[in-house]
Protein backbone atom coordinates (compact mmCIF):
# COMPACT_ATOMS: atom_id res chain seq x y z
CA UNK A 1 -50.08 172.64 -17.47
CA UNK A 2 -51.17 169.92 -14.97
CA UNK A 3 -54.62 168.84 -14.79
CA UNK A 4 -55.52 169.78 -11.24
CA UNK A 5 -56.67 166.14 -10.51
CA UNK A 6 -55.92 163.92 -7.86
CA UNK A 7 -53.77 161.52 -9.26
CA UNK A 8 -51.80 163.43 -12.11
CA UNK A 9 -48.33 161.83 -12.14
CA UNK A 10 -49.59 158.46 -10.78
CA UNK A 11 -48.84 155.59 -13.88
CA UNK A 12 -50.49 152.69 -13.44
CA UNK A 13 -50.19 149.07 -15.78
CA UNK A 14 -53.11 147.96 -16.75
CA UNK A 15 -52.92 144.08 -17.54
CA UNK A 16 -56.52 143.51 -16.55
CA UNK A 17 -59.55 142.16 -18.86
CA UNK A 18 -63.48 142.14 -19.16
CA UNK A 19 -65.22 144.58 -16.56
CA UNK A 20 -63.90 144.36 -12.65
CA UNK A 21 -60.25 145.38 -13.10
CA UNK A 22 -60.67 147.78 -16.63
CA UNK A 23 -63.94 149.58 -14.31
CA UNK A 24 -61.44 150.31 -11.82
CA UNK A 25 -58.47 151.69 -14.16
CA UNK A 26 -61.24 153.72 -15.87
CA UNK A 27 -62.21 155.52 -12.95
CA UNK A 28 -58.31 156.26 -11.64
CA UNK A 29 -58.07 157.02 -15.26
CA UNK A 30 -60.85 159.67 -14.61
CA UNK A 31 -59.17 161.01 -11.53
CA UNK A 32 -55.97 161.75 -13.61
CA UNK A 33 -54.24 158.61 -13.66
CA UNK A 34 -52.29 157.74 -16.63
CA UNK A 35 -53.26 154.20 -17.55
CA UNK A 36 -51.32 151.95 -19.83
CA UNK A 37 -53.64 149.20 -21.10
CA UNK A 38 -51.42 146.27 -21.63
CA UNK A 39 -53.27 143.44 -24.09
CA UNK A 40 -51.78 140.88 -25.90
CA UNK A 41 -51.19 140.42 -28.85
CA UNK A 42 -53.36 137.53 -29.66
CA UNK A 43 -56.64 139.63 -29.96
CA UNK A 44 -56.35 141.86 -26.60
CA UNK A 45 -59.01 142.18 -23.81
CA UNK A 46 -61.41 139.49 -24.12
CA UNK A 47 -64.08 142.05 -23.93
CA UNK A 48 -62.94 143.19 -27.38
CA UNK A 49 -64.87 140.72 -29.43
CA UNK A 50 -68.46 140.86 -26.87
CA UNK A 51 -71.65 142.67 -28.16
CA UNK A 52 -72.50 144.64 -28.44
CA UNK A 53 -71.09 145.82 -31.50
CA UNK A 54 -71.03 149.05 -33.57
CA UNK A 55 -69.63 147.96 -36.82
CA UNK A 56 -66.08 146.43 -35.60
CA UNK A 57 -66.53 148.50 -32.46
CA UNK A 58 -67.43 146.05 -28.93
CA UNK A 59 -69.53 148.69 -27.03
CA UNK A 60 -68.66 146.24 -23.90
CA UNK A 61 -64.93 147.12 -24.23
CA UNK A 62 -65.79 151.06 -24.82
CA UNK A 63 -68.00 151.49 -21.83
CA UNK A 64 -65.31 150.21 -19.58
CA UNK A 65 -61.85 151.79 -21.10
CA UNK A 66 -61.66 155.47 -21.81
CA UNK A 67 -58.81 157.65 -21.17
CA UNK A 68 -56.43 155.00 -21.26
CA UNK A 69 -53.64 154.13 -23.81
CA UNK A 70 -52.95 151.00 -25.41
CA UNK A 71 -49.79 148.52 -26.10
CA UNK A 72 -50.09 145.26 -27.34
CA UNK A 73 -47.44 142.61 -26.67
CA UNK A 74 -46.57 138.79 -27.27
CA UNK A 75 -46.62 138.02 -23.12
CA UNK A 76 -44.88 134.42 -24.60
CA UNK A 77 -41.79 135.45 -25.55
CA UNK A 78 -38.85 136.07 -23.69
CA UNK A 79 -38.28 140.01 -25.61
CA UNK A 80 -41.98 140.40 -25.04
CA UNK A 81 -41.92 140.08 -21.22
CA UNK A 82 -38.71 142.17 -20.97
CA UNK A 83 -40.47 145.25 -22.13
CA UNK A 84 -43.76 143.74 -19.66
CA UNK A 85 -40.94 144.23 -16.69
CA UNK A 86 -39.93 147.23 -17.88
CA UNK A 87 -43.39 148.59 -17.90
CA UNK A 88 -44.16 147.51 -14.94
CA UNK A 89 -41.47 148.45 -12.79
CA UNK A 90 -41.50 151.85 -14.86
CA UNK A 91 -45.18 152.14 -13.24
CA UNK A 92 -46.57 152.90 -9.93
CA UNK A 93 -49.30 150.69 -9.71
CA UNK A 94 -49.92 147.32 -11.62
CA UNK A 95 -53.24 146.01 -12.10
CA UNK A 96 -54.66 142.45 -12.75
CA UNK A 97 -57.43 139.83 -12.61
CA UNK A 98 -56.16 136.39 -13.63
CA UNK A 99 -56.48 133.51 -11.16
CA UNK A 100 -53.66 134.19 -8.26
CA UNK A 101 -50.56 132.96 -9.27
CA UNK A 102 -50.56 133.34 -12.18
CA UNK A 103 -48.52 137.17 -12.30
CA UNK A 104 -45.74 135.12 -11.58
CA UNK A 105 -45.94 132.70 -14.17
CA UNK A 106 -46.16 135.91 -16.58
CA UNK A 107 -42.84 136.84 -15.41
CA UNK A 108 -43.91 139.60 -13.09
CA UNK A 109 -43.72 137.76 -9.66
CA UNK A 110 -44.98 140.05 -7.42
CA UNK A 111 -41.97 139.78 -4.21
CA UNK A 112 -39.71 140.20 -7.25
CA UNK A 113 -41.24 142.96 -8.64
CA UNK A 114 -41.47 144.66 -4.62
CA UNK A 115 -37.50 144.13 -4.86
CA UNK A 116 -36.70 145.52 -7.90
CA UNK A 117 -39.31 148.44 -7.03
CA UNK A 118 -40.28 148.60 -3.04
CA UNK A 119 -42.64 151.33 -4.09
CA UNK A 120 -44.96 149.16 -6.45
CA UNK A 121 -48.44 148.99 -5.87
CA UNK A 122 -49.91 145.48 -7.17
CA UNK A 123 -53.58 145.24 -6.89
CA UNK A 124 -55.47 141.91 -7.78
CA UNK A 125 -58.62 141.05 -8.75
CA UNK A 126 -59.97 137.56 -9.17
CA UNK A 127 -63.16 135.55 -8.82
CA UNK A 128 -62.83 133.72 -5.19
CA UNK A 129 -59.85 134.99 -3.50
CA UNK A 130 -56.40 134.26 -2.96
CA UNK A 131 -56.91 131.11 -0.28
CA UNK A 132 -59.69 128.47 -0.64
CA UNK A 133 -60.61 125.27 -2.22
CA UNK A 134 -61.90 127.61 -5.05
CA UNK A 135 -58.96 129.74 -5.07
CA UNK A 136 -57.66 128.75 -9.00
CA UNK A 137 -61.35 128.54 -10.38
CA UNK A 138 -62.65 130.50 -12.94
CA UNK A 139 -65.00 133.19 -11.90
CA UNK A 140 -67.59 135.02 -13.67
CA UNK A 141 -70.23 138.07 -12.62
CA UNK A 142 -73.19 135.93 -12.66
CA UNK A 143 -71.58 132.75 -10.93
CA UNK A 144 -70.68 135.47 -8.04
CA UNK A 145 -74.29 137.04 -7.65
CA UNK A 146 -75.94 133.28 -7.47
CA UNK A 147 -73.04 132.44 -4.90
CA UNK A 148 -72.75 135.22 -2.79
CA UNK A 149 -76.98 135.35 -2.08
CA UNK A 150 -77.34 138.23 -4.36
CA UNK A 151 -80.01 136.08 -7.14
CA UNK A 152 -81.66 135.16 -4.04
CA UNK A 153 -83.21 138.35 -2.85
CA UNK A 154 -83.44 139.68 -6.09
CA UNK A 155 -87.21 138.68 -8.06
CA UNK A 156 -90.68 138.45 -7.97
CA UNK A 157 -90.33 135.89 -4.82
CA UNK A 158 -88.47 132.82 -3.82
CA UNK A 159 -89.76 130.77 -6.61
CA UNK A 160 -88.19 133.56 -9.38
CA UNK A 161 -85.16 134.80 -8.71
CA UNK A 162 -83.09 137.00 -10.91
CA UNK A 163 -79.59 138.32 -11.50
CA UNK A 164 -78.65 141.79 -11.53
CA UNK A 165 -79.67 143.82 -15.02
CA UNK A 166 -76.01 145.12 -15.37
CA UNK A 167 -72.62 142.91 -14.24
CA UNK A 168 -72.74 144.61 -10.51
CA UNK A 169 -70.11 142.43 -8.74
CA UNK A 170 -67.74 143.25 -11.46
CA UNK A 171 -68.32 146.69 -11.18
CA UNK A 172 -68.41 146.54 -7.31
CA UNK A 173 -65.28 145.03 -7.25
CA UNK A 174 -63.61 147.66 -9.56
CA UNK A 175 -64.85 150.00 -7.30
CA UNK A 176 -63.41 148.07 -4.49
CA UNK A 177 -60.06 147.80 -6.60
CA UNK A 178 -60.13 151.35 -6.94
CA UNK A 179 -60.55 152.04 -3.54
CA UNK A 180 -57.71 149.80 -1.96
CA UNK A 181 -55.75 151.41 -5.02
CA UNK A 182 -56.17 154.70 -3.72
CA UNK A 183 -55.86 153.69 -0.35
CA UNK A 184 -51.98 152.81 -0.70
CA UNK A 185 -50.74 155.16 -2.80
CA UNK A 186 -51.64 157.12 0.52
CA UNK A 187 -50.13 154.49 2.45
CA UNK A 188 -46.86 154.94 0.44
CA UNK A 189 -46.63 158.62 0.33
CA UNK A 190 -45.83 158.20 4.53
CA UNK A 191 -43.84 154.80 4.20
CA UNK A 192 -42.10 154.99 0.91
CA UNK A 193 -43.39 151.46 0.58
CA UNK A 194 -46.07 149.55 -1.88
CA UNK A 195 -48.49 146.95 -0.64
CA UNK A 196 -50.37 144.28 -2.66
CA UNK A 197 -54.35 144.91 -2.58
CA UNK A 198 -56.85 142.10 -3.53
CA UNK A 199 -60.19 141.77 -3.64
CA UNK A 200 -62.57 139.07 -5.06
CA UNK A 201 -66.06 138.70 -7.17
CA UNK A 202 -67.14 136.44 -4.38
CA UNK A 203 -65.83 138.41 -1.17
CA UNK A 204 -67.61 141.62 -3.04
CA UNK A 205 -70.76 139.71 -3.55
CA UNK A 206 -70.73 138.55 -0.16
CA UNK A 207 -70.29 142.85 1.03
CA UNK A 208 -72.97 143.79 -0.97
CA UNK A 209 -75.49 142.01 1.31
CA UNK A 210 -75.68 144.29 4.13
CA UNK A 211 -78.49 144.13 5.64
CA UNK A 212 -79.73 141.30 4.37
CA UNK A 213 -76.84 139.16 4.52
CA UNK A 214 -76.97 140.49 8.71
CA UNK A 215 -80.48 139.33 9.27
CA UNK A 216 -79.42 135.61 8.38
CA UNK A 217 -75.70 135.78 10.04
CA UNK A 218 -78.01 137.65 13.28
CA UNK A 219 -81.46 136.15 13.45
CA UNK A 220 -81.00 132.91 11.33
CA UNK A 221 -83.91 134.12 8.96
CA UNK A 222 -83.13 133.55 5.33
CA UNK A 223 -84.13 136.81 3.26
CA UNK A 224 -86.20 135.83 0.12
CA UNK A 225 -86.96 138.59 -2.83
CA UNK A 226 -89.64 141.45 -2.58
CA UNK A 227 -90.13 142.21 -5.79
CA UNK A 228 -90.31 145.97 -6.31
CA UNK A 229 -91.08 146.54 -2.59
CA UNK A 230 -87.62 147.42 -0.30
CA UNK A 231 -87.24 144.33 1.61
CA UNK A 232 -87.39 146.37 5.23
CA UNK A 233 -88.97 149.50 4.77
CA UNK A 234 -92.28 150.97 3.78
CA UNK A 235 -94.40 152.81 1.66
CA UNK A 236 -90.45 151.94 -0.48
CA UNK A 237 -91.86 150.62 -3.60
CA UNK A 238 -93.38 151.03 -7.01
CA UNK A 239 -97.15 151.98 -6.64
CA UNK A 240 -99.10 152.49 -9.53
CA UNK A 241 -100.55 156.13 -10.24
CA UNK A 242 -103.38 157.67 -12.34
CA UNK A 243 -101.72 156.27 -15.91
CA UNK A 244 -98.34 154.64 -14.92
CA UNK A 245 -96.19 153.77 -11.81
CA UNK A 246 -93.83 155.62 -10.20
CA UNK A 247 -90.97 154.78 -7.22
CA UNK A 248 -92.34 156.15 -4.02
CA UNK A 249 -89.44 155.78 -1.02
CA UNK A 250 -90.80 157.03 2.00
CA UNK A 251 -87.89 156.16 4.86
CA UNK A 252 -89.29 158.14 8.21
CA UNK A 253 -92.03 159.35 10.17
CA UNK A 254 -92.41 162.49 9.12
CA UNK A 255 -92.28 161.26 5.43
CA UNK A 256 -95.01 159.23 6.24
CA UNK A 257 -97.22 162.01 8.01
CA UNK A 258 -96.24 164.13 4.80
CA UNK A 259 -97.24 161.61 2.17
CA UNK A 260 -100.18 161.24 3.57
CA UNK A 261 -101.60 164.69 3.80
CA UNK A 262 -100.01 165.21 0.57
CA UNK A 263 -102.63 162.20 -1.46
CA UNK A 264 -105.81 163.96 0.44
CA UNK A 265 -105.74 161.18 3.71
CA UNK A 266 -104.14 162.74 6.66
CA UNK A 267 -106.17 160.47 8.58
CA UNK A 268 -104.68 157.48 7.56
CA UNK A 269 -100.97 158.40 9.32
CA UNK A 270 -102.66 157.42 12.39
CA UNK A 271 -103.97 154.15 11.13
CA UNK A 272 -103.61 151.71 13.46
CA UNK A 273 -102.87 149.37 11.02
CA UNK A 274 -99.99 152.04 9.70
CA UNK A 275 -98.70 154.26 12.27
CA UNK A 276 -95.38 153.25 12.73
CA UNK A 277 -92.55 151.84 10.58
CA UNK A 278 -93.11 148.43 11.76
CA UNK A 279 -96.82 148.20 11.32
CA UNK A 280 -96.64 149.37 7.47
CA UNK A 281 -93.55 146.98 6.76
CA UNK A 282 -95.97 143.71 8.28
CA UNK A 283 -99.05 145.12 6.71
CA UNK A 284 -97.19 146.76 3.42
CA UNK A 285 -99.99 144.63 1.00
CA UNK A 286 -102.81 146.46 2.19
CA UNK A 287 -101.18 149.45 2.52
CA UNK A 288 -100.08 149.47 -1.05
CA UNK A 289 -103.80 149.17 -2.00
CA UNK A 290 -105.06 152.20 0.33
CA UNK A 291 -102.05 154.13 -1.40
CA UNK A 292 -102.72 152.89 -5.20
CA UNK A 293 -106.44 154.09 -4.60
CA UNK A 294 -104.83 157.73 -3.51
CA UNK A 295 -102.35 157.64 -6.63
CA UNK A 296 -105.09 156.69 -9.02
CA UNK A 297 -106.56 160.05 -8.53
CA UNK A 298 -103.53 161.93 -10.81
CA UNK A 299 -101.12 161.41 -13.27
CA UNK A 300 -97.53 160.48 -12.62
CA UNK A 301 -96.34 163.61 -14.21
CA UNK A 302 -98.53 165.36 -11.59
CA UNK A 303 -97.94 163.10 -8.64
CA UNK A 304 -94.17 163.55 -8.94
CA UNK A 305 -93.25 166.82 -8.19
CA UNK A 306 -96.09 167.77 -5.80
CA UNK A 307 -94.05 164.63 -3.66
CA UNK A 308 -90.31 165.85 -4.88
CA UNK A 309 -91.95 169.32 -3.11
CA UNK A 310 -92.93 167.82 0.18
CA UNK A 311 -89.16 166.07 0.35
CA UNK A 312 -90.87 162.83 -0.47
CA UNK A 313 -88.06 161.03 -2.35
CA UNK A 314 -90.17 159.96 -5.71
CA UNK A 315 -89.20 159.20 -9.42
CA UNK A 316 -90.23 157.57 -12.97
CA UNK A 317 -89.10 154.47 -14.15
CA UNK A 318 -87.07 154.95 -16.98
CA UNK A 319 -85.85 153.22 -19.88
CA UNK A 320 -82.55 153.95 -21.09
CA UNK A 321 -83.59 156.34 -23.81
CA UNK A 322 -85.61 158.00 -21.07
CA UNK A 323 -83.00 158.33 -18.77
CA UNK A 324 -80.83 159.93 -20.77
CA UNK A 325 -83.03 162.04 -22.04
CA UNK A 326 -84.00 163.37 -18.56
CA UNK A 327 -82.90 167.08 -17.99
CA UNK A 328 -81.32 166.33 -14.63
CA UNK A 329 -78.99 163.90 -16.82
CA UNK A 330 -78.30 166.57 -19.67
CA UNK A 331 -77.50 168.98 -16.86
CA UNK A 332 -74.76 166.62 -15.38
CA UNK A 333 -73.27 166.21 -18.63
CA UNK A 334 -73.23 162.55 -18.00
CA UNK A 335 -72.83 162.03 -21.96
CA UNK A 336 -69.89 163.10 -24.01
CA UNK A 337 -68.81 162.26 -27.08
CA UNK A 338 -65.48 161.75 -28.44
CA UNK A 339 -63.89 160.31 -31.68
CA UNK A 340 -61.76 157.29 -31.97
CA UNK A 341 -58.25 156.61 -33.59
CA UNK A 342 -60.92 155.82 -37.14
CA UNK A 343 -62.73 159.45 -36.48
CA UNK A 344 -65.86 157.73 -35.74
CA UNK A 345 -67.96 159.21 -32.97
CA UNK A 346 -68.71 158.06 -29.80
CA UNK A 347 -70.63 158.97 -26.84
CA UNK A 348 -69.64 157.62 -24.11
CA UNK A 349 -71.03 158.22 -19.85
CA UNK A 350 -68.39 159.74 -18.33
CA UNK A 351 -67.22 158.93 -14.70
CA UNK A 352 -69.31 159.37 -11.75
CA UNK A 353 -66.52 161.52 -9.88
CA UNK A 354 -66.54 165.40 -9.03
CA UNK A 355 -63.40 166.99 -8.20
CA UNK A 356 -63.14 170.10 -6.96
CA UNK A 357 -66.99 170.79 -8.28
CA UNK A 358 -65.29 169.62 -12.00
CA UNK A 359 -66.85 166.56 -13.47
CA UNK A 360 -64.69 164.07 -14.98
CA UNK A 361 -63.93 165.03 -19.02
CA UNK A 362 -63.39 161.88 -21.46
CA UNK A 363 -60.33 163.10 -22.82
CA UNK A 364 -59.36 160.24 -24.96
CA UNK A 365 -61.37 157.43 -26.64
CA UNK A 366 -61.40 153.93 -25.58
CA UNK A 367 -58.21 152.69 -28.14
CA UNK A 368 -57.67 150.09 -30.33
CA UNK A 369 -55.69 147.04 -29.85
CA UNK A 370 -52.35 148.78 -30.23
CA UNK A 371 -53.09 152.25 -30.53
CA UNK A 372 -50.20 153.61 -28.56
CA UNK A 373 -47.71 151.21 -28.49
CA UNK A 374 -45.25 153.45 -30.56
CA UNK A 375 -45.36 156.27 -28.39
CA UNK A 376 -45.64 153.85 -25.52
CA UNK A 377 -42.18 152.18 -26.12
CA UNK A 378 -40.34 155.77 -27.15
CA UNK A 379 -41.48 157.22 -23.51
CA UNK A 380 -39.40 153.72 -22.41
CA UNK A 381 -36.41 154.87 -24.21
CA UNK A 382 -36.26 152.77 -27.18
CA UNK A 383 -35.02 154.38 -30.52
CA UNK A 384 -37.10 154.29 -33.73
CA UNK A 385 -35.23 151.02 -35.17
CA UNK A 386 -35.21 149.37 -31.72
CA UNK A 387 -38.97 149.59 -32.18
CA UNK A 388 -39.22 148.82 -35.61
CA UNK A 389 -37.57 145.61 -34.81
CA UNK A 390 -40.26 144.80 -32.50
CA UNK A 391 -43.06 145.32 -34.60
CA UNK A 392 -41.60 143.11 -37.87
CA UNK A 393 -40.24 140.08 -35.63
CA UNK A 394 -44.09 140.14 -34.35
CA UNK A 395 -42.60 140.80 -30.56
CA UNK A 396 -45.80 143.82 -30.51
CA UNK A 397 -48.29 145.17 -32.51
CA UNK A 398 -48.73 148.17 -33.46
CA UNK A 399 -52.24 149.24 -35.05
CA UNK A 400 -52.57 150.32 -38.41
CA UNK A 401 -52.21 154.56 -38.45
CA UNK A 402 -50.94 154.41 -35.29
CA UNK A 403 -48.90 157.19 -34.23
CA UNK A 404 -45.29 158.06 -34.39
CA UNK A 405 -43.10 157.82 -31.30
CA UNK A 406 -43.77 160.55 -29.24
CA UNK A 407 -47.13 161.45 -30.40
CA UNK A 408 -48.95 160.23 -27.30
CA UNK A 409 -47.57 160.00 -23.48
CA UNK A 410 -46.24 156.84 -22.16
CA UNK A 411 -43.85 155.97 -20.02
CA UNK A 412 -40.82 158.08 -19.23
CA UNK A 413 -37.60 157.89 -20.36
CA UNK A 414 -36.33 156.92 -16.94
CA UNK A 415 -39.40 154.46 -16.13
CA UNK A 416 -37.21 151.09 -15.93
CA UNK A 417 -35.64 151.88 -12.75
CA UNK A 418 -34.31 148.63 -10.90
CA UNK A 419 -32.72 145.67 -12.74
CA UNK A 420 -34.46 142.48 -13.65
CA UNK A 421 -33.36 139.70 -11.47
C-alpha cells in the first residue's frame, strides 16, 4: 500500500552534508520522498562527528536526517563513482552543497548527467552562489548571518549584536532547496524535462531581511537591533508581568483598543501620546512603562489567557524543556521516538508538514554510516558476490549488522537507465 503522500515514488540522491541541503532532504523525506543519503566512506557527513553527542550518537546529524537511507562509498575510485552514476541517474532528483563545480569534478557533471537522464532534477546548495568573486569560497551559517545584515538587527542595540540561537540560514536555505525542489518536479511532470535549482547561504540571508533590508534599499536608513521590541510595530515586545515576562504582539487598532480595556485603562487607547500605530512605535519606551505598571497587577499565568481570550496574540517564554512540555506541543505530536539500527531510543521532532490533516510520522531513524548500503546496491541490480566484492576491496562500506540485500528499499532494479558517457 502507498503512503498517500505527495511525493511517494519520487527518489532523490542525497550527496549533501551539515544542515542546509540534509534539512531539505529531511523534509521531502517527510513528504514521502525516498532519500538515499550518499556519504563517503572516509567518515560520512561531516555533521557526524559535531556535538552534541549521545554516547557515539551526533545529535547534530540526527536532528537533520530521519527517514532517509544510507550508502557509503569511496567517491575516489573509479568503481566507486560508477555505482555514484548509477545512483544518480537511477534517481529523480540529486542533491548537493559543495562549492559549484565541483559535481563535475566528482564525476557527476551536471549537462552530462541532463544527457544521460533529461529528466534529472539537480538542486545546489552552496555558501555565495554560483557567479561572484566569492563564488569558490567556503561558506558557513554564521559567516552568512554577519554578511547578509542578519547579526546586525539582531541584539540588545548597535553596540551588541548577535547571531541567530539556531543555524537559520542553513535551515532557510533547505527550505528554499526544498521549495525549488518541489517546484520542478512540477515543472517536469508538463515538460518531461529536469532543471538545475540553486540557491545560496548568502542570497537566503540577504531574503530573510524583508522589511528591514527594504527600509535601507528604500529610505537609505540603516536598521540597527531592538532588542526584544519588533523593530516596526508596537505594544510587539516582551513586557514584564506580575512575577515574570511574557510576549505581548499587539499588530492593529482594534488590538490596541482591546488590550487596553483588557489591563483596566481604556482611557489610555486614546492617548495622545498612543493612539495610533505610529505614535506608540516613536514613543514605544514610555509606553512599555504605562503597560509594565498594568501587567504588574497579575501573574503571567493569569495575564495570558484573559489576552489569548480577547484575540490578543500573547505567550511565555520558554525554555526548551518548557516548550516541549507545553500541552499545545504534546497535542501536535511534535515528538516521536524511534529506535536506531543499535535499538537505542530516540526522540526525535518530527517535520513541520500536514498533509491531508496527517502529520508527518518518523518512520525510520536517522542511519548509520552505511546502514543500507546492502539493500541499496541489490535494488541497483547487483548480485550478492558482486556486492561482496565491493565491500572486501574497500570500494563501500557496509556497517556492522547491516542488513541483507533486500531488507530495506533502494533503488530499483531498472534505476541505471542511460549509459555513462
Amino acid at each position: 500500500m502507498g503512503s498517500g503522500l505527495p511525493l511517494e515514488g519520487v527518489r532523490i540522491l542525497d550527496l549533501s552534508r551539515a544542515l542546509a541541503g540534509p534539512y531539505a532532504t529531511a523534509l521531502l523525506a517527510d513528504l514521502g520522498a525516498e532519500v538515499i543519503k550518499t556519504e563517503s566512506i572516509k567518515g560520512g557527513d561531516s555533521s557526524r562527528s559535531w556535538p552534541p553527542f549521545e554516547n557515539d550518537h551526533s545529535l547534530y546529524f540526527d536532528s537533520a536526517n530521519r527517514n532517509k537511507s544510507s550508502i557509503a562509498i569511496d567517491f575516489y575510485t573509479q568503481p566507486g563513482r560508477d555505482l555514484l552514476w548509477q545512483l544518480a541517474v537511477g534517481s529523480d532528483v540529486v542533491v548537493e552543497n559543495f562549492r559549484p563545480g565541483v559535481l563535475a569534478v566528482m564525476g557527476l557533471d551536471p549537462d552530462a548527467l541532463r544527457e544521460a537522464k533529461p529528466g534529472i532534477i539537480i538542486a545546489s546548495v552552496s555558501g555565495f552562489g554560483t557567479t561572484g568573486p566569492l563564488s569558490q569560497a567556503p561558506g558557513l551559517d554564521q559567516v552568512a548571518q554577519g554578511m547578509t545584515g542578519l547579526m546586525s538587527v539582531t541584539g540588545a542595540d548597535a553596540e551588541n549584536m548577535y547571531r541567530v540561537g539556531v543555524p537559520i540560514i542553513d535551515m532557510v536555505a533547505g527550505i528554499n532547496t526544498a521549495l525549488g525542489i518541489a517546484a520542478a518536479l512540477v515543472g517536469r511532470n508538463g515538460t518531461g524535462v529536469g532543471m538545475e535549482v540553486s540557491t545560496s547561504l548568502l542570497e537566503t540571508g540577504l531574503a530573510l531581511g524583508a522589511f528591514q533590508g527594504q527600509k535601507y534599499l528604500s529610505t537609505g536608513e540603516v536598521p540597527v537591533p531592538q532588542g526584544n521590541n519588533h523593530p516596526v510595530l508596537s505594544p510587539y515586545g516582551v513586557f514584564r508581568t506580575g512575577d515574570i515576562p511574557v510576549i505581548i504582539a499587539v499588530g492593529n487598532q482594534k488590538q490596541w483598543r482591546d488590550a487596553c480595556v483588557l489591563l483596566g485603562d481604556p482611557e489610555l487607547a486614546d492617548n495622545a501620546d498612543y493612539a495610533t500605530g505610529k505614535l506608540r512605535n516613536v514613543n514605544r519606551a514610555a509606553l512599555k512603562v504605562v503597560l509594565e505598571g498594568l501587567l504588574a497587577h497579575r501573574t503571567a499565568a493569569e495575564w495570558l489567557p484573559l489576552l489569548r481570550g480577547a484575540a490578543i496574540p500573547a505567550g511565555p517564554i520558554y525554555n526548551y524543556e518548557q516548550a516541549f512540555a507545553d500541552p499545545q506541543v504534546r497535542s501536535l505530536e511534535m515528538v516521536q521516538t524511534v529506535h536506531r539500527a543499535d535499538g537505542s531510543p530516540l526522540p526525535l521532532v518530527r517535520g513541520p508538514i500536514s498533509v491531508d490533516r496527517r502529520a508527518p510520522r518518523i518512520r525510520k531513524a536517522p542511519p548509520v554510516l552505511g546502514e543500507d548500503t546492502l539493500a541499496v546496491l541489490a535494488g541497483l541490480g547487483l548480485t550478492s558476490e558482486q556486492v561482496a566484492g565491493l565491500v572486501d576491496a574497500g570500494i563501500v562500506l557496509a556497517a556492522p549488522g547491516a542488513g541483507a540485500p533486500g531488507a530495506a528499499a533502494g533503488a530499483t532494479a531498472d534505476a541505471a537507465t542511460g549509459a555513462r558517457p
